[in-house]
PDB file of N, CA and C in Angstrom:
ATOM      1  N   UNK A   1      66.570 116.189  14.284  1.00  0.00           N
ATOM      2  CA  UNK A   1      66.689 114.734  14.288  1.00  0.00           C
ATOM      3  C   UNK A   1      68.025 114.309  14.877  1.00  0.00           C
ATOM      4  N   UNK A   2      69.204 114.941  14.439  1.00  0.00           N
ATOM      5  CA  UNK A   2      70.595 114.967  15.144  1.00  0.00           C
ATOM      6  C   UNK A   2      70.546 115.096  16.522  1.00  0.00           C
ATOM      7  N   UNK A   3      69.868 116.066  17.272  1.00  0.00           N
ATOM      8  CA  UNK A   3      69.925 115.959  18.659  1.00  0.00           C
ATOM      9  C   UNK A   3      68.868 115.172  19.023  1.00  0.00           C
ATOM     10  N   UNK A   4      67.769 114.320  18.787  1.00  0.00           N
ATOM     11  CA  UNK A   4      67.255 113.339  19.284  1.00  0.00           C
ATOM     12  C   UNK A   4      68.203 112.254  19.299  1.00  0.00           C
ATOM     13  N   UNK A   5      68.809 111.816  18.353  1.00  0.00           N
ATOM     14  CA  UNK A   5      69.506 110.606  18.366  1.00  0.00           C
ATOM     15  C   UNK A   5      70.473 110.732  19.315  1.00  0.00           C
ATOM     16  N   UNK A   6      71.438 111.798  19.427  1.00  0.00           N
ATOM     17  CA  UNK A   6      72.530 112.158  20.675  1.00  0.00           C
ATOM     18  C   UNK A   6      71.410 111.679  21.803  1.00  0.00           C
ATOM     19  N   UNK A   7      70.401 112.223  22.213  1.00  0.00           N
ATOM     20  CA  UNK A   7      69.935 112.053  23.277  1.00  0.00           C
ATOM     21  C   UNK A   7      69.334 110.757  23.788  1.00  0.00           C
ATOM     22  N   UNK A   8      69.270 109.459  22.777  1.00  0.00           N
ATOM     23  CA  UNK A   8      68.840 108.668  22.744  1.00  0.00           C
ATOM     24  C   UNK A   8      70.343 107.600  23.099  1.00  0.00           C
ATOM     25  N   UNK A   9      71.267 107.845  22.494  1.00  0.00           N
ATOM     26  CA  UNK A   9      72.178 107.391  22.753  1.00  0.00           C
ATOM     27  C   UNK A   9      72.611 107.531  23.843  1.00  0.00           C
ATOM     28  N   UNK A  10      73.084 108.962  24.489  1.00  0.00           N
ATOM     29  CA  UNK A  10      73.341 109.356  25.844  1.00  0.00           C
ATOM     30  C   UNK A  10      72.416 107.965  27.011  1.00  0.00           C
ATOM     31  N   UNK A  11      71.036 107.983  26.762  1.00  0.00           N
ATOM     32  CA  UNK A  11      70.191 107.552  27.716  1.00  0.00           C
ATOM     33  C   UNK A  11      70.545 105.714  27.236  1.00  0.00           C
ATOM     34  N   UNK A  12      70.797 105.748  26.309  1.00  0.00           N
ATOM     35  CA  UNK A  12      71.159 104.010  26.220  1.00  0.00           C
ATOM     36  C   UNK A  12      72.232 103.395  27.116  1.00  0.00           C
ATOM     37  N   UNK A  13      72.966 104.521  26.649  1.00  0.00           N
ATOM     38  CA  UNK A  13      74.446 104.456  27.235  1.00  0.00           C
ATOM     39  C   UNK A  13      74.486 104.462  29.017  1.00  0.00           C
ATOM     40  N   UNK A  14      73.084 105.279  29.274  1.00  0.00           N
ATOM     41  CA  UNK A  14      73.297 105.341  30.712  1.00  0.00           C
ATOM     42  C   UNK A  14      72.628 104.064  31.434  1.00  0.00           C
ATOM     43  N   UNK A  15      71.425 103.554  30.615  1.00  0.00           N
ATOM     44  CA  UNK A  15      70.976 102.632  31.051  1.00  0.00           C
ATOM     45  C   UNK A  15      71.836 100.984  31.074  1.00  0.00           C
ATOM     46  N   UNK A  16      72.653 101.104  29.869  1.00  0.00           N
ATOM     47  CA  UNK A  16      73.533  99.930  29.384  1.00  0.00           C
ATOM     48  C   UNK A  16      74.758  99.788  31.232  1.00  0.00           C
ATOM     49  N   UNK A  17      74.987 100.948  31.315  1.00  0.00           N
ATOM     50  CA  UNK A  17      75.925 100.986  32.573  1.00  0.00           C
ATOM     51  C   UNK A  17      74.921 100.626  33.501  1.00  0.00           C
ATOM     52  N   UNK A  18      74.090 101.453  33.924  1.00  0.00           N
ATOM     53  CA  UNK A  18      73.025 100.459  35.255  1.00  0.00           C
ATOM     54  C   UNK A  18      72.652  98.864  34.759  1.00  0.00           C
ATOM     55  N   UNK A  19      72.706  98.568  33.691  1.00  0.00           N
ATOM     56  CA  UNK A  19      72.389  97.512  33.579  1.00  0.00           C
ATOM     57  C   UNK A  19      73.517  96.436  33.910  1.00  0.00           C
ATOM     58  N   UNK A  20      74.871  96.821  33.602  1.00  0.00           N
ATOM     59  CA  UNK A  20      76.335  96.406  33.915  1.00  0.00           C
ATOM     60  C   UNK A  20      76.189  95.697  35.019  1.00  0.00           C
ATOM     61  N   UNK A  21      75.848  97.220  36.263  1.00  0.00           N
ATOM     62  CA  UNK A  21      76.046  97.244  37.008  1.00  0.00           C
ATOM     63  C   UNK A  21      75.432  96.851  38.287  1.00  0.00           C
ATOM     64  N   UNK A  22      73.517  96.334  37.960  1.00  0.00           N
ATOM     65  CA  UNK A  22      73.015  95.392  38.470  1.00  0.00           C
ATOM     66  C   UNK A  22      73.309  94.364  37.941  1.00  0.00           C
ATOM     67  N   UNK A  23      74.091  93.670  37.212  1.00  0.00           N
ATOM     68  CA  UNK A  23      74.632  92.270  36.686  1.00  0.00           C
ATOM     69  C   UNK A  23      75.531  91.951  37.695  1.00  0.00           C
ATOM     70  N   UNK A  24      76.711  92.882  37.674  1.00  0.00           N
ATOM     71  CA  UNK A  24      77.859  92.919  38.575  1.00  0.00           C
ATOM     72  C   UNK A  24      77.432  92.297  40.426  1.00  0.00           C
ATOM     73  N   UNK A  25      76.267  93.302  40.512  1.00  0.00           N
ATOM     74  CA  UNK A  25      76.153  93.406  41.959  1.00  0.00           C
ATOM     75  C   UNK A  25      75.718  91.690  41.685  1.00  0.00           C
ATOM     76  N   UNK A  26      74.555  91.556  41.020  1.00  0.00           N
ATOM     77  CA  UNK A  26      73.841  90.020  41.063  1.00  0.00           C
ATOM     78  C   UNK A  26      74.951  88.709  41.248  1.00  0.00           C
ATOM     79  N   UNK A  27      75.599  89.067  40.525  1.00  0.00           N
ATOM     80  CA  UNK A  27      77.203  87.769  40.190  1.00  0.00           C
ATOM     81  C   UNK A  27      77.711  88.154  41.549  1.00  0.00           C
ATOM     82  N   UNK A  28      78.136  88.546  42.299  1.00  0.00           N
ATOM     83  CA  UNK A  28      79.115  89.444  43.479  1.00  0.00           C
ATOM     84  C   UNK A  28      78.077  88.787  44.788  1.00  0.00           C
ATOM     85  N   UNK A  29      77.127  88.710  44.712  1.00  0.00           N
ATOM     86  CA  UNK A  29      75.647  87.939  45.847  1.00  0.00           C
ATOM     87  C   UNK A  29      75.813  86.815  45.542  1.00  0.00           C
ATOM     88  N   UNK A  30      75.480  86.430  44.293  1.00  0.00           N
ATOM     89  CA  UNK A  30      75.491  84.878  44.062  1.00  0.00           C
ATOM     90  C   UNK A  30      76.716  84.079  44.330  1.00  0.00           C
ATOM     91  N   UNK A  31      77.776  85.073  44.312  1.00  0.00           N
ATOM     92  CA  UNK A  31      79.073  84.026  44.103  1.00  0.00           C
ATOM     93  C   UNK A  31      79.571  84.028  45.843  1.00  0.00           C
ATOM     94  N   UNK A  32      78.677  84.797  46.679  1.00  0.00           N
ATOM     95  CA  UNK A  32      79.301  84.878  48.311  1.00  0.00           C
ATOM     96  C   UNK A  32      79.359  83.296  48.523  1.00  0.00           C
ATOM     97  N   UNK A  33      80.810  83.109  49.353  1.00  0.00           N
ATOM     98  CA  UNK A  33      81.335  81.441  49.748  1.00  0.00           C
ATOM     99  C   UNK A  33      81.832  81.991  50.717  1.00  0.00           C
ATOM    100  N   UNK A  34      81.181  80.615  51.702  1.00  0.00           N
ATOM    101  CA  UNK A  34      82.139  81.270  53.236  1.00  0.00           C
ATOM    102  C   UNK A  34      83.486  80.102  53.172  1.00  0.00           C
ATOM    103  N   UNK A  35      84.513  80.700  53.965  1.00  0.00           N
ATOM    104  CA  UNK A  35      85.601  79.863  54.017  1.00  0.00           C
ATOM    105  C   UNK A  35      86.029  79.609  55.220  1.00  0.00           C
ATOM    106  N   UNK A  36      86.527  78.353  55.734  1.00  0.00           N
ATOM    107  CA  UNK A  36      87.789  77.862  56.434  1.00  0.00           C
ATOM    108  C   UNK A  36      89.040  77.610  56.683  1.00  0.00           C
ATOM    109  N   UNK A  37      89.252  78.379  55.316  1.00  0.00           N
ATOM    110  CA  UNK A  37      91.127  78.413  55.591  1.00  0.00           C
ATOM    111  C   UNK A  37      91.231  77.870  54.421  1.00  0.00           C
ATOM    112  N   UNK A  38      90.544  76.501  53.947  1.00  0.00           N
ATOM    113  CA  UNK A  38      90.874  75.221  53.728  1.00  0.00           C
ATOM    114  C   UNK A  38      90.039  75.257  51.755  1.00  0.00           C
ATOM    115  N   UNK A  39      88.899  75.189  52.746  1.00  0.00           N
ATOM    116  CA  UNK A  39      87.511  75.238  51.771  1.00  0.00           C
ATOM    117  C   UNK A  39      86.624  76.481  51.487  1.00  0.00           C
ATOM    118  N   UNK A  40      86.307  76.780  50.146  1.00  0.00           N
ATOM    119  CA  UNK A  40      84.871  77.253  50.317  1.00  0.00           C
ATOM    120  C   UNK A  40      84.016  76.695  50.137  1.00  0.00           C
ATOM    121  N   UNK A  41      82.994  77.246  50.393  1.00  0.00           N
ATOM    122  CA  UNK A  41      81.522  76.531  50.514  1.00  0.00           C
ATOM    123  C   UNK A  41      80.415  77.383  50.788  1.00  0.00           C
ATOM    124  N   UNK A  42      79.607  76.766  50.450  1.00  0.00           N
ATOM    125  CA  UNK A  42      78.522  77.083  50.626  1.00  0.00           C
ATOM    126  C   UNK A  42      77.189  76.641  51.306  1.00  0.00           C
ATOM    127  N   UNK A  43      76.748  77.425  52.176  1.00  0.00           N
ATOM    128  CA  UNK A  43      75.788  76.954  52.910  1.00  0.00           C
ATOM    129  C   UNK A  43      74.147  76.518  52.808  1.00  0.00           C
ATOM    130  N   UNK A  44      73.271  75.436  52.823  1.00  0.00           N
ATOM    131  CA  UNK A  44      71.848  75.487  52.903  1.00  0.00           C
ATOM    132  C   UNK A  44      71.630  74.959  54.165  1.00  0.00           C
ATOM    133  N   UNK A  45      70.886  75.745  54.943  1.00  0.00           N
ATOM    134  CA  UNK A  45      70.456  75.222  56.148  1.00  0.00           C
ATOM    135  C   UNK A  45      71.555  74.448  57.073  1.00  0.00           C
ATOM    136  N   UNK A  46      71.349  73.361  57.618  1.00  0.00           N
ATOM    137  CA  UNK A  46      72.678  72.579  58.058  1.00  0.00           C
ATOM    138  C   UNK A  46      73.325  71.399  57.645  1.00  0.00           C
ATOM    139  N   UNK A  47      74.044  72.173  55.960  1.00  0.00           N
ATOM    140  CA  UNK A  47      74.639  71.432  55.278  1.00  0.00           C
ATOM    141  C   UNK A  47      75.694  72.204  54.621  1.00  0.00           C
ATOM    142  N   UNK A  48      76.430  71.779  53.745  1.00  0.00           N
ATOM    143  CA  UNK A  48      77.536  72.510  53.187  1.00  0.00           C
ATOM    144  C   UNK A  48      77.508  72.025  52.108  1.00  0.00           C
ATOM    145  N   UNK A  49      78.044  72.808  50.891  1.00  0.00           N
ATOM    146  CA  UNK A  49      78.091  72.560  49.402  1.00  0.00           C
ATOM    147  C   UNK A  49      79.614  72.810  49.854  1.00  0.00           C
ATOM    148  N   UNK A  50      80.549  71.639  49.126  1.00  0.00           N
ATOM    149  CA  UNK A  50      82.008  72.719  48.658  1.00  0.00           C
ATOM    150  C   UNK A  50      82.565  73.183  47.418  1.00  0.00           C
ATOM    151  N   UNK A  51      82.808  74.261  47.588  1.00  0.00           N
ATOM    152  CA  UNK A  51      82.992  75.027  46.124  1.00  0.00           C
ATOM    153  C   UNK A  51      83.813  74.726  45.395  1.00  0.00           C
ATOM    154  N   UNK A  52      85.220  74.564  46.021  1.00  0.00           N
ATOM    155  CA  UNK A  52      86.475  75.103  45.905  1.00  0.00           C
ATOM    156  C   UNK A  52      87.402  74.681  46.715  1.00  0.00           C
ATOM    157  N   UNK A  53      88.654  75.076  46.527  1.00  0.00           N
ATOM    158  CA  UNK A  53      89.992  75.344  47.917  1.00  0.00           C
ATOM    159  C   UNK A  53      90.095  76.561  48.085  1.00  0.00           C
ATOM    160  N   UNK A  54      90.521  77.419  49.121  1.00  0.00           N
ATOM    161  CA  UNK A  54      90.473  78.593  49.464  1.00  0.00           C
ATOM    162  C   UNK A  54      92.384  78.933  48.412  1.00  0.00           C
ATOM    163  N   UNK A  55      93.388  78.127  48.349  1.00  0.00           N
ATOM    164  CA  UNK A  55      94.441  78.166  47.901  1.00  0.00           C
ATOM    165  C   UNK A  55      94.455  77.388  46.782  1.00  0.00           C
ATOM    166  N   UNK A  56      95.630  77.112  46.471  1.00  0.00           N
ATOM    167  CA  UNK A  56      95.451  75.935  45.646  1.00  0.00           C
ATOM    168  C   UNK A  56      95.262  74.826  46.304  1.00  0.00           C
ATOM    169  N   UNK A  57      94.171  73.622  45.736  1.00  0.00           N
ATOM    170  CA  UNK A  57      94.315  72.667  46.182  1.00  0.00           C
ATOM    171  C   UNK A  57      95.391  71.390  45.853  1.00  0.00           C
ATOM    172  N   UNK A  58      95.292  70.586  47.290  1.00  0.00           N
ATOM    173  CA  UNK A  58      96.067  69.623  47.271  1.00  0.00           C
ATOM    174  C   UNK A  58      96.027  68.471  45.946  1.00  0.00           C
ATOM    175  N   UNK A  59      96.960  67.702  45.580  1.00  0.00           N
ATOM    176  CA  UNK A  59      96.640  66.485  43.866  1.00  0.00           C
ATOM    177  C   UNK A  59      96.391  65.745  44.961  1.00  0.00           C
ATOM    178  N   UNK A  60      96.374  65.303  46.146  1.00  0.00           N
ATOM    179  CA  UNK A  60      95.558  64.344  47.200  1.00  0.00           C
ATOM    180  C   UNK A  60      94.409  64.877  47.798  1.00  0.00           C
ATOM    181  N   UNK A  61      93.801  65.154  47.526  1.00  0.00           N
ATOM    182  CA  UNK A  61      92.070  65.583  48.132  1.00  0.00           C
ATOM    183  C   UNK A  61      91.533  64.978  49.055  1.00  0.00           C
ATOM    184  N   UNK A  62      91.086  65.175  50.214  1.00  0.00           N
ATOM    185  CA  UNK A  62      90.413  64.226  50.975  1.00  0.00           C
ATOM    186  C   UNK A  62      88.842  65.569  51.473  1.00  0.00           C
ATOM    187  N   UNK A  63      88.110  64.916  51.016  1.00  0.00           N
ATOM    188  CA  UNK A  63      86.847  65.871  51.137  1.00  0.00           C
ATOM    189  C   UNK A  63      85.967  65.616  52.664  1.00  0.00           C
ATOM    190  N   UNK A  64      86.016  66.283  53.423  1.00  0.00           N
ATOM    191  CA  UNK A  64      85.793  65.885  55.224  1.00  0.00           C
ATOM    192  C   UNK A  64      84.006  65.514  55.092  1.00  0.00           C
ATOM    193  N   UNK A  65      83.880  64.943  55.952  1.00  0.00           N
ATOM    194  CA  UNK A  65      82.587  64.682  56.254  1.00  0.00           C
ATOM    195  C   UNK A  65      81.633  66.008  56.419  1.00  0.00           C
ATOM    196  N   UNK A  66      82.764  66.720  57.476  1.00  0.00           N
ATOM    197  CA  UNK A  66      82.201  68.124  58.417  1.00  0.00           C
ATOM    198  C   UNK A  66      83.456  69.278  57.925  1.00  0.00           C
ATOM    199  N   UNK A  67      82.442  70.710  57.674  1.00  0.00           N
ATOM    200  CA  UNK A  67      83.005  72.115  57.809  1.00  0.00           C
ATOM    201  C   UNK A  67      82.681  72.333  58.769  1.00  0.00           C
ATOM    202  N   UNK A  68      83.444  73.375  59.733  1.00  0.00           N
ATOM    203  CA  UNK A  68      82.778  73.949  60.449  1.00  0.00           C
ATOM    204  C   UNK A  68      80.944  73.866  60.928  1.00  0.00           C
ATOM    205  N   UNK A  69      81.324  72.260  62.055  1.00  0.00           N
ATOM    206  CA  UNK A  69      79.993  71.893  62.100  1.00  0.00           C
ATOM    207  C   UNK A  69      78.816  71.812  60.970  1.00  0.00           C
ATOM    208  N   UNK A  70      79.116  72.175  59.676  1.00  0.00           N
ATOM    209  CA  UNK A  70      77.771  71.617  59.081  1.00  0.00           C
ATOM    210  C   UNK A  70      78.507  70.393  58.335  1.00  0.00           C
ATOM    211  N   UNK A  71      77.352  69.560  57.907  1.00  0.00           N
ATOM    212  CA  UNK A  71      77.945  68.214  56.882  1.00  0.00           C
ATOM    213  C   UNK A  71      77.350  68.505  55.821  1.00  0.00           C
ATOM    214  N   UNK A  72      79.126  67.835  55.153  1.00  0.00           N
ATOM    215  CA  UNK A  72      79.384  67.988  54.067  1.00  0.00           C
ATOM    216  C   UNK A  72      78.380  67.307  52.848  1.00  0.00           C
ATOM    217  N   UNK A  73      77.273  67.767  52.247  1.00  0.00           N
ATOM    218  CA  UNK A  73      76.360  66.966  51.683  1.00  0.00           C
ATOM    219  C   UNK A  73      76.618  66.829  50.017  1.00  0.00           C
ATOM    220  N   UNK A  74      77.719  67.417  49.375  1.00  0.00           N
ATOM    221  CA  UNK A  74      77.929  67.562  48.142  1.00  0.00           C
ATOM    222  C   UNK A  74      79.016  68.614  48.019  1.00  0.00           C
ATOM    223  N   UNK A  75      79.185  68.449  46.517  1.00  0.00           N
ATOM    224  CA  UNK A  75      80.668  68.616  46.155  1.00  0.00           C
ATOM    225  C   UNK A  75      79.801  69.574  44.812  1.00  0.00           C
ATOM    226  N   UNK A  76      80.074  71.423  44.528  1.00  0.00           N
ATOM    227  CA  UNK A  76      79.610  72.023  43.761  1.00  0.00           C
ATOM    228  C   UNK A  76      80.318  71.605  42.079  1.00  0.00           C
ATOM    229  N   UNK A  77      79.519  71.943  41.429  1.00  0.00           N
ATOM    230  CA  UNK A  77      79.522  71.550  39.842  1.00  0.00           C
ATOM    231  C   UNK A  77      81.015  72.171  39.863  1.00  0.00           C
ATOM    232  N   UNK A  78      82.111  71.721  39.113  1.00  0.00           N
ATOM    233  CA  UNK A  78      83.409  72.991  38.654  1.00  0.00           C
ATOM    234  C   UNK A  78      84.115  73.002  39.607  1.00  0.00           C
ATOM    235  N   UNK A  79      83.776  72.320  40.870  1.00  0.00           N
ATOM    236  CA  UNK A  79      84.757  73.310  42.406  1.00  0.00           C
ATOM    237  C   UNK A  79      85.714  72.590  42.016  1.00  0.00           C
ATOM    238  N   UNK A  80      86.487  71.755  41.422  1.00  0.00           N
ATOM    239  CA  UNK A  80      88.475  71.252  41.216  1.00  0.00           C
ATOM    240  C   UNK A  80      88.405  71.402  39.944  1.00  0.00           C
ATOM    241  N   UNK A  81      87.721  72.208  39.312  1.00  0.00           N
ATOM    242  CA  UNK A  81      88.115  71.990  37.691  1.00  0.00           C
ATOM    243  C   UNK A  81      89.736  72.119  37.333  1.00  0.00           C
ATOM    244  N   UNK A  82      89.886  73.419  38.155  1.00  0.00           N
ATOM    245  CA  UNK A  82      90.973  73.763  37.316  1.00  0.00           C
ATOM    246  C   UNK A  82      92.312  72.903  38.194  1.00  0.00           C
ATOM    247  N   UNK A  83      92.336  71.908  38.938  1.00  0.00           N
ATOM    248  CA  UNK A  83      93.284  71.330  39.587  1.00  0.00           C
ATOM    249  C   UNK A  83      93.371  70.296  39.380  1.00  0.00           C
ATOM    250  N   UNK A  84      94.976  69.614  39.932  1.00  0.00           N
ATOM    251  CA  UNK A  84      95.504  68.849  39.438  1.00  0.00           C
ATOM    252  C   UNK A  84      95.556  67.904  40.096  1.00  0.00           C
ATOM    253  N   UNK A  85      94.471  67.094  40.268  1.00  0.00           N
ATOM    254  CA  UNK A  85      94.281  65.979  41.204  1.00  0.00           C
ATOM    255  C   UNK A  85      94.494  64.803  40.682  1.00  0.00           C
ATOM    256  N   UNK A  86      95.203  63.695  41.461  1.00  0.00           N
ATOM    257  CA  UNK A  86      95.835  62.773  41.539  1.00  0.00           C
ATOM    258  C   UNK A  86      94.740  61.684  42.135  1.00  0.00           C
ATOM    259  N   UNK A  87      94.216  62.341  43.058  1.00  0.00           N
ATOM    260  CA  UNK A  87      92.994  61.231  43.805  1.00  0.00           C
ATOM    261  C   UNK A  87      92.318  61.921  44.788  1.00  0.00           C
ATOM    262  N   UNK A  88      90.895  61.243  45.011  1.00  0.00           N
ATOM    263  CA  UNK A  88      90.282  62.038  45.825  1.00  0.00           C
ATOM    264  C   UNK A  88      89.376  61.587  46.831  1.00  0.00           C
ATOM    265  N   UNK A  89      89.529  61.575  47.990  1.00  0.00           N
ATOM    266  CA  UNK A  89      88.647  60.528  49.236  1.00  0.00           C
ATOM    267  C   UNK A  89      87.541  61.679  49.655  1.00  0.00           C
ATOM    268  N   UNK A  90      86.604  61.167  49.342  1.00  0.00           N
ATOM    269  CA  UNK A  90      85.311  61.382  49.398  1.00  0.00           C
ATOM    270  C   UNK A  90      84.866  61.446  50.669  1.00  0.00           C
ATOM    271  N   UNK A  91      84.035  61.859  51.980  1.00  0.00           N
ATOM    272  CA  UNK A  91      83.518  61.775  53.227  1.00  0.00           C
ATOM    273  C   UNK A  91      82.435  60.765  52.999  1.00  0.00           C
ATOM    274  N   UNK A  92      81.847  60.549  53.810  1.00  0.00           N
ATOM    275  CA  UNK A  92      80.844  59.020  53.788  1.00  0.00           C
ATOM    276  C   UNK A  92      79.404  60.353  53.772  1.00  0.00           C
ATOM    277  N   UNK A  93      79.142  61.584  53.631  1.00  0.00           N
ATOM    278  CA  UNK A  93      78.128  62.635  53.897  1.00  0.00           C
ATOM    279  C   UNK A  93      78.065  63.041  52.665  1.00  0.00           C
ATOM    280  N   UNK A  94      79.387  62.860  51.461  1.00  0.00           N
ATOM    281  CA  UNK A  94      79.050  64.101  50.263  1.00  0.00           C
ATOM    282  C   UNK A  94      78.429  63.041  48.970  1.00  0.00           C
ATOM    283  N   UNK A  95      78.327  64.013  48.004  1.00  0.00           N
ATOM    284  CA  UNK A  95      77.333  62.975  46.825  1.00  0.00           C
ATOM    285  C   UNK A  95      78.174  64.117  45.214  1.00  0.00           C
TER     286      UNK A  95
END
């Protein structure tokens, strides 16, 4: 009964790590943002989500119409949470 349970554990233990480790990969895909220096973002078709600032961002924000040729159609859930913005000009494209 002692070495079933070792062996049961062993195989938990191995599966608990593949399981880690397709989590890892899943979060690591989902979280790909392309950048401009400036912004990340994210792409659907020919539009742009923005995520983020690639640095810290500016406490004056001005959010562009256009990334790199796509328009800017929205602003992602969280992307300035953690910054310290003062004010923020919106493009006449985002929501």
């Amino acid at each position: 009964m002692l070495r079933s349970l070792h062996d049961r554990t062993k195989i938990f233990r191995v599966f608990l790590a593949a399981f880690n480790l397709l989590c890892l990969l899943f979060i690591a895909m989902n979280s790909a943002a392309d950048d401009n220096g400036t912004w990340t973002y994210t792409l659907d078709g020919d539009t742009a989500t923005i995520t983020g600032c690639v640095e810290t961002c500016p406490v004056e924000l001005v959010i562009p119409d256009t990334i790199n040729g796509y328009s800017v159609t929205s602003i992602g859930t969280a992307a300035f949470w953690m910054s310290k913005l003062t004010s923020i000009t919106i493009g006449s494209g985002s929501s």
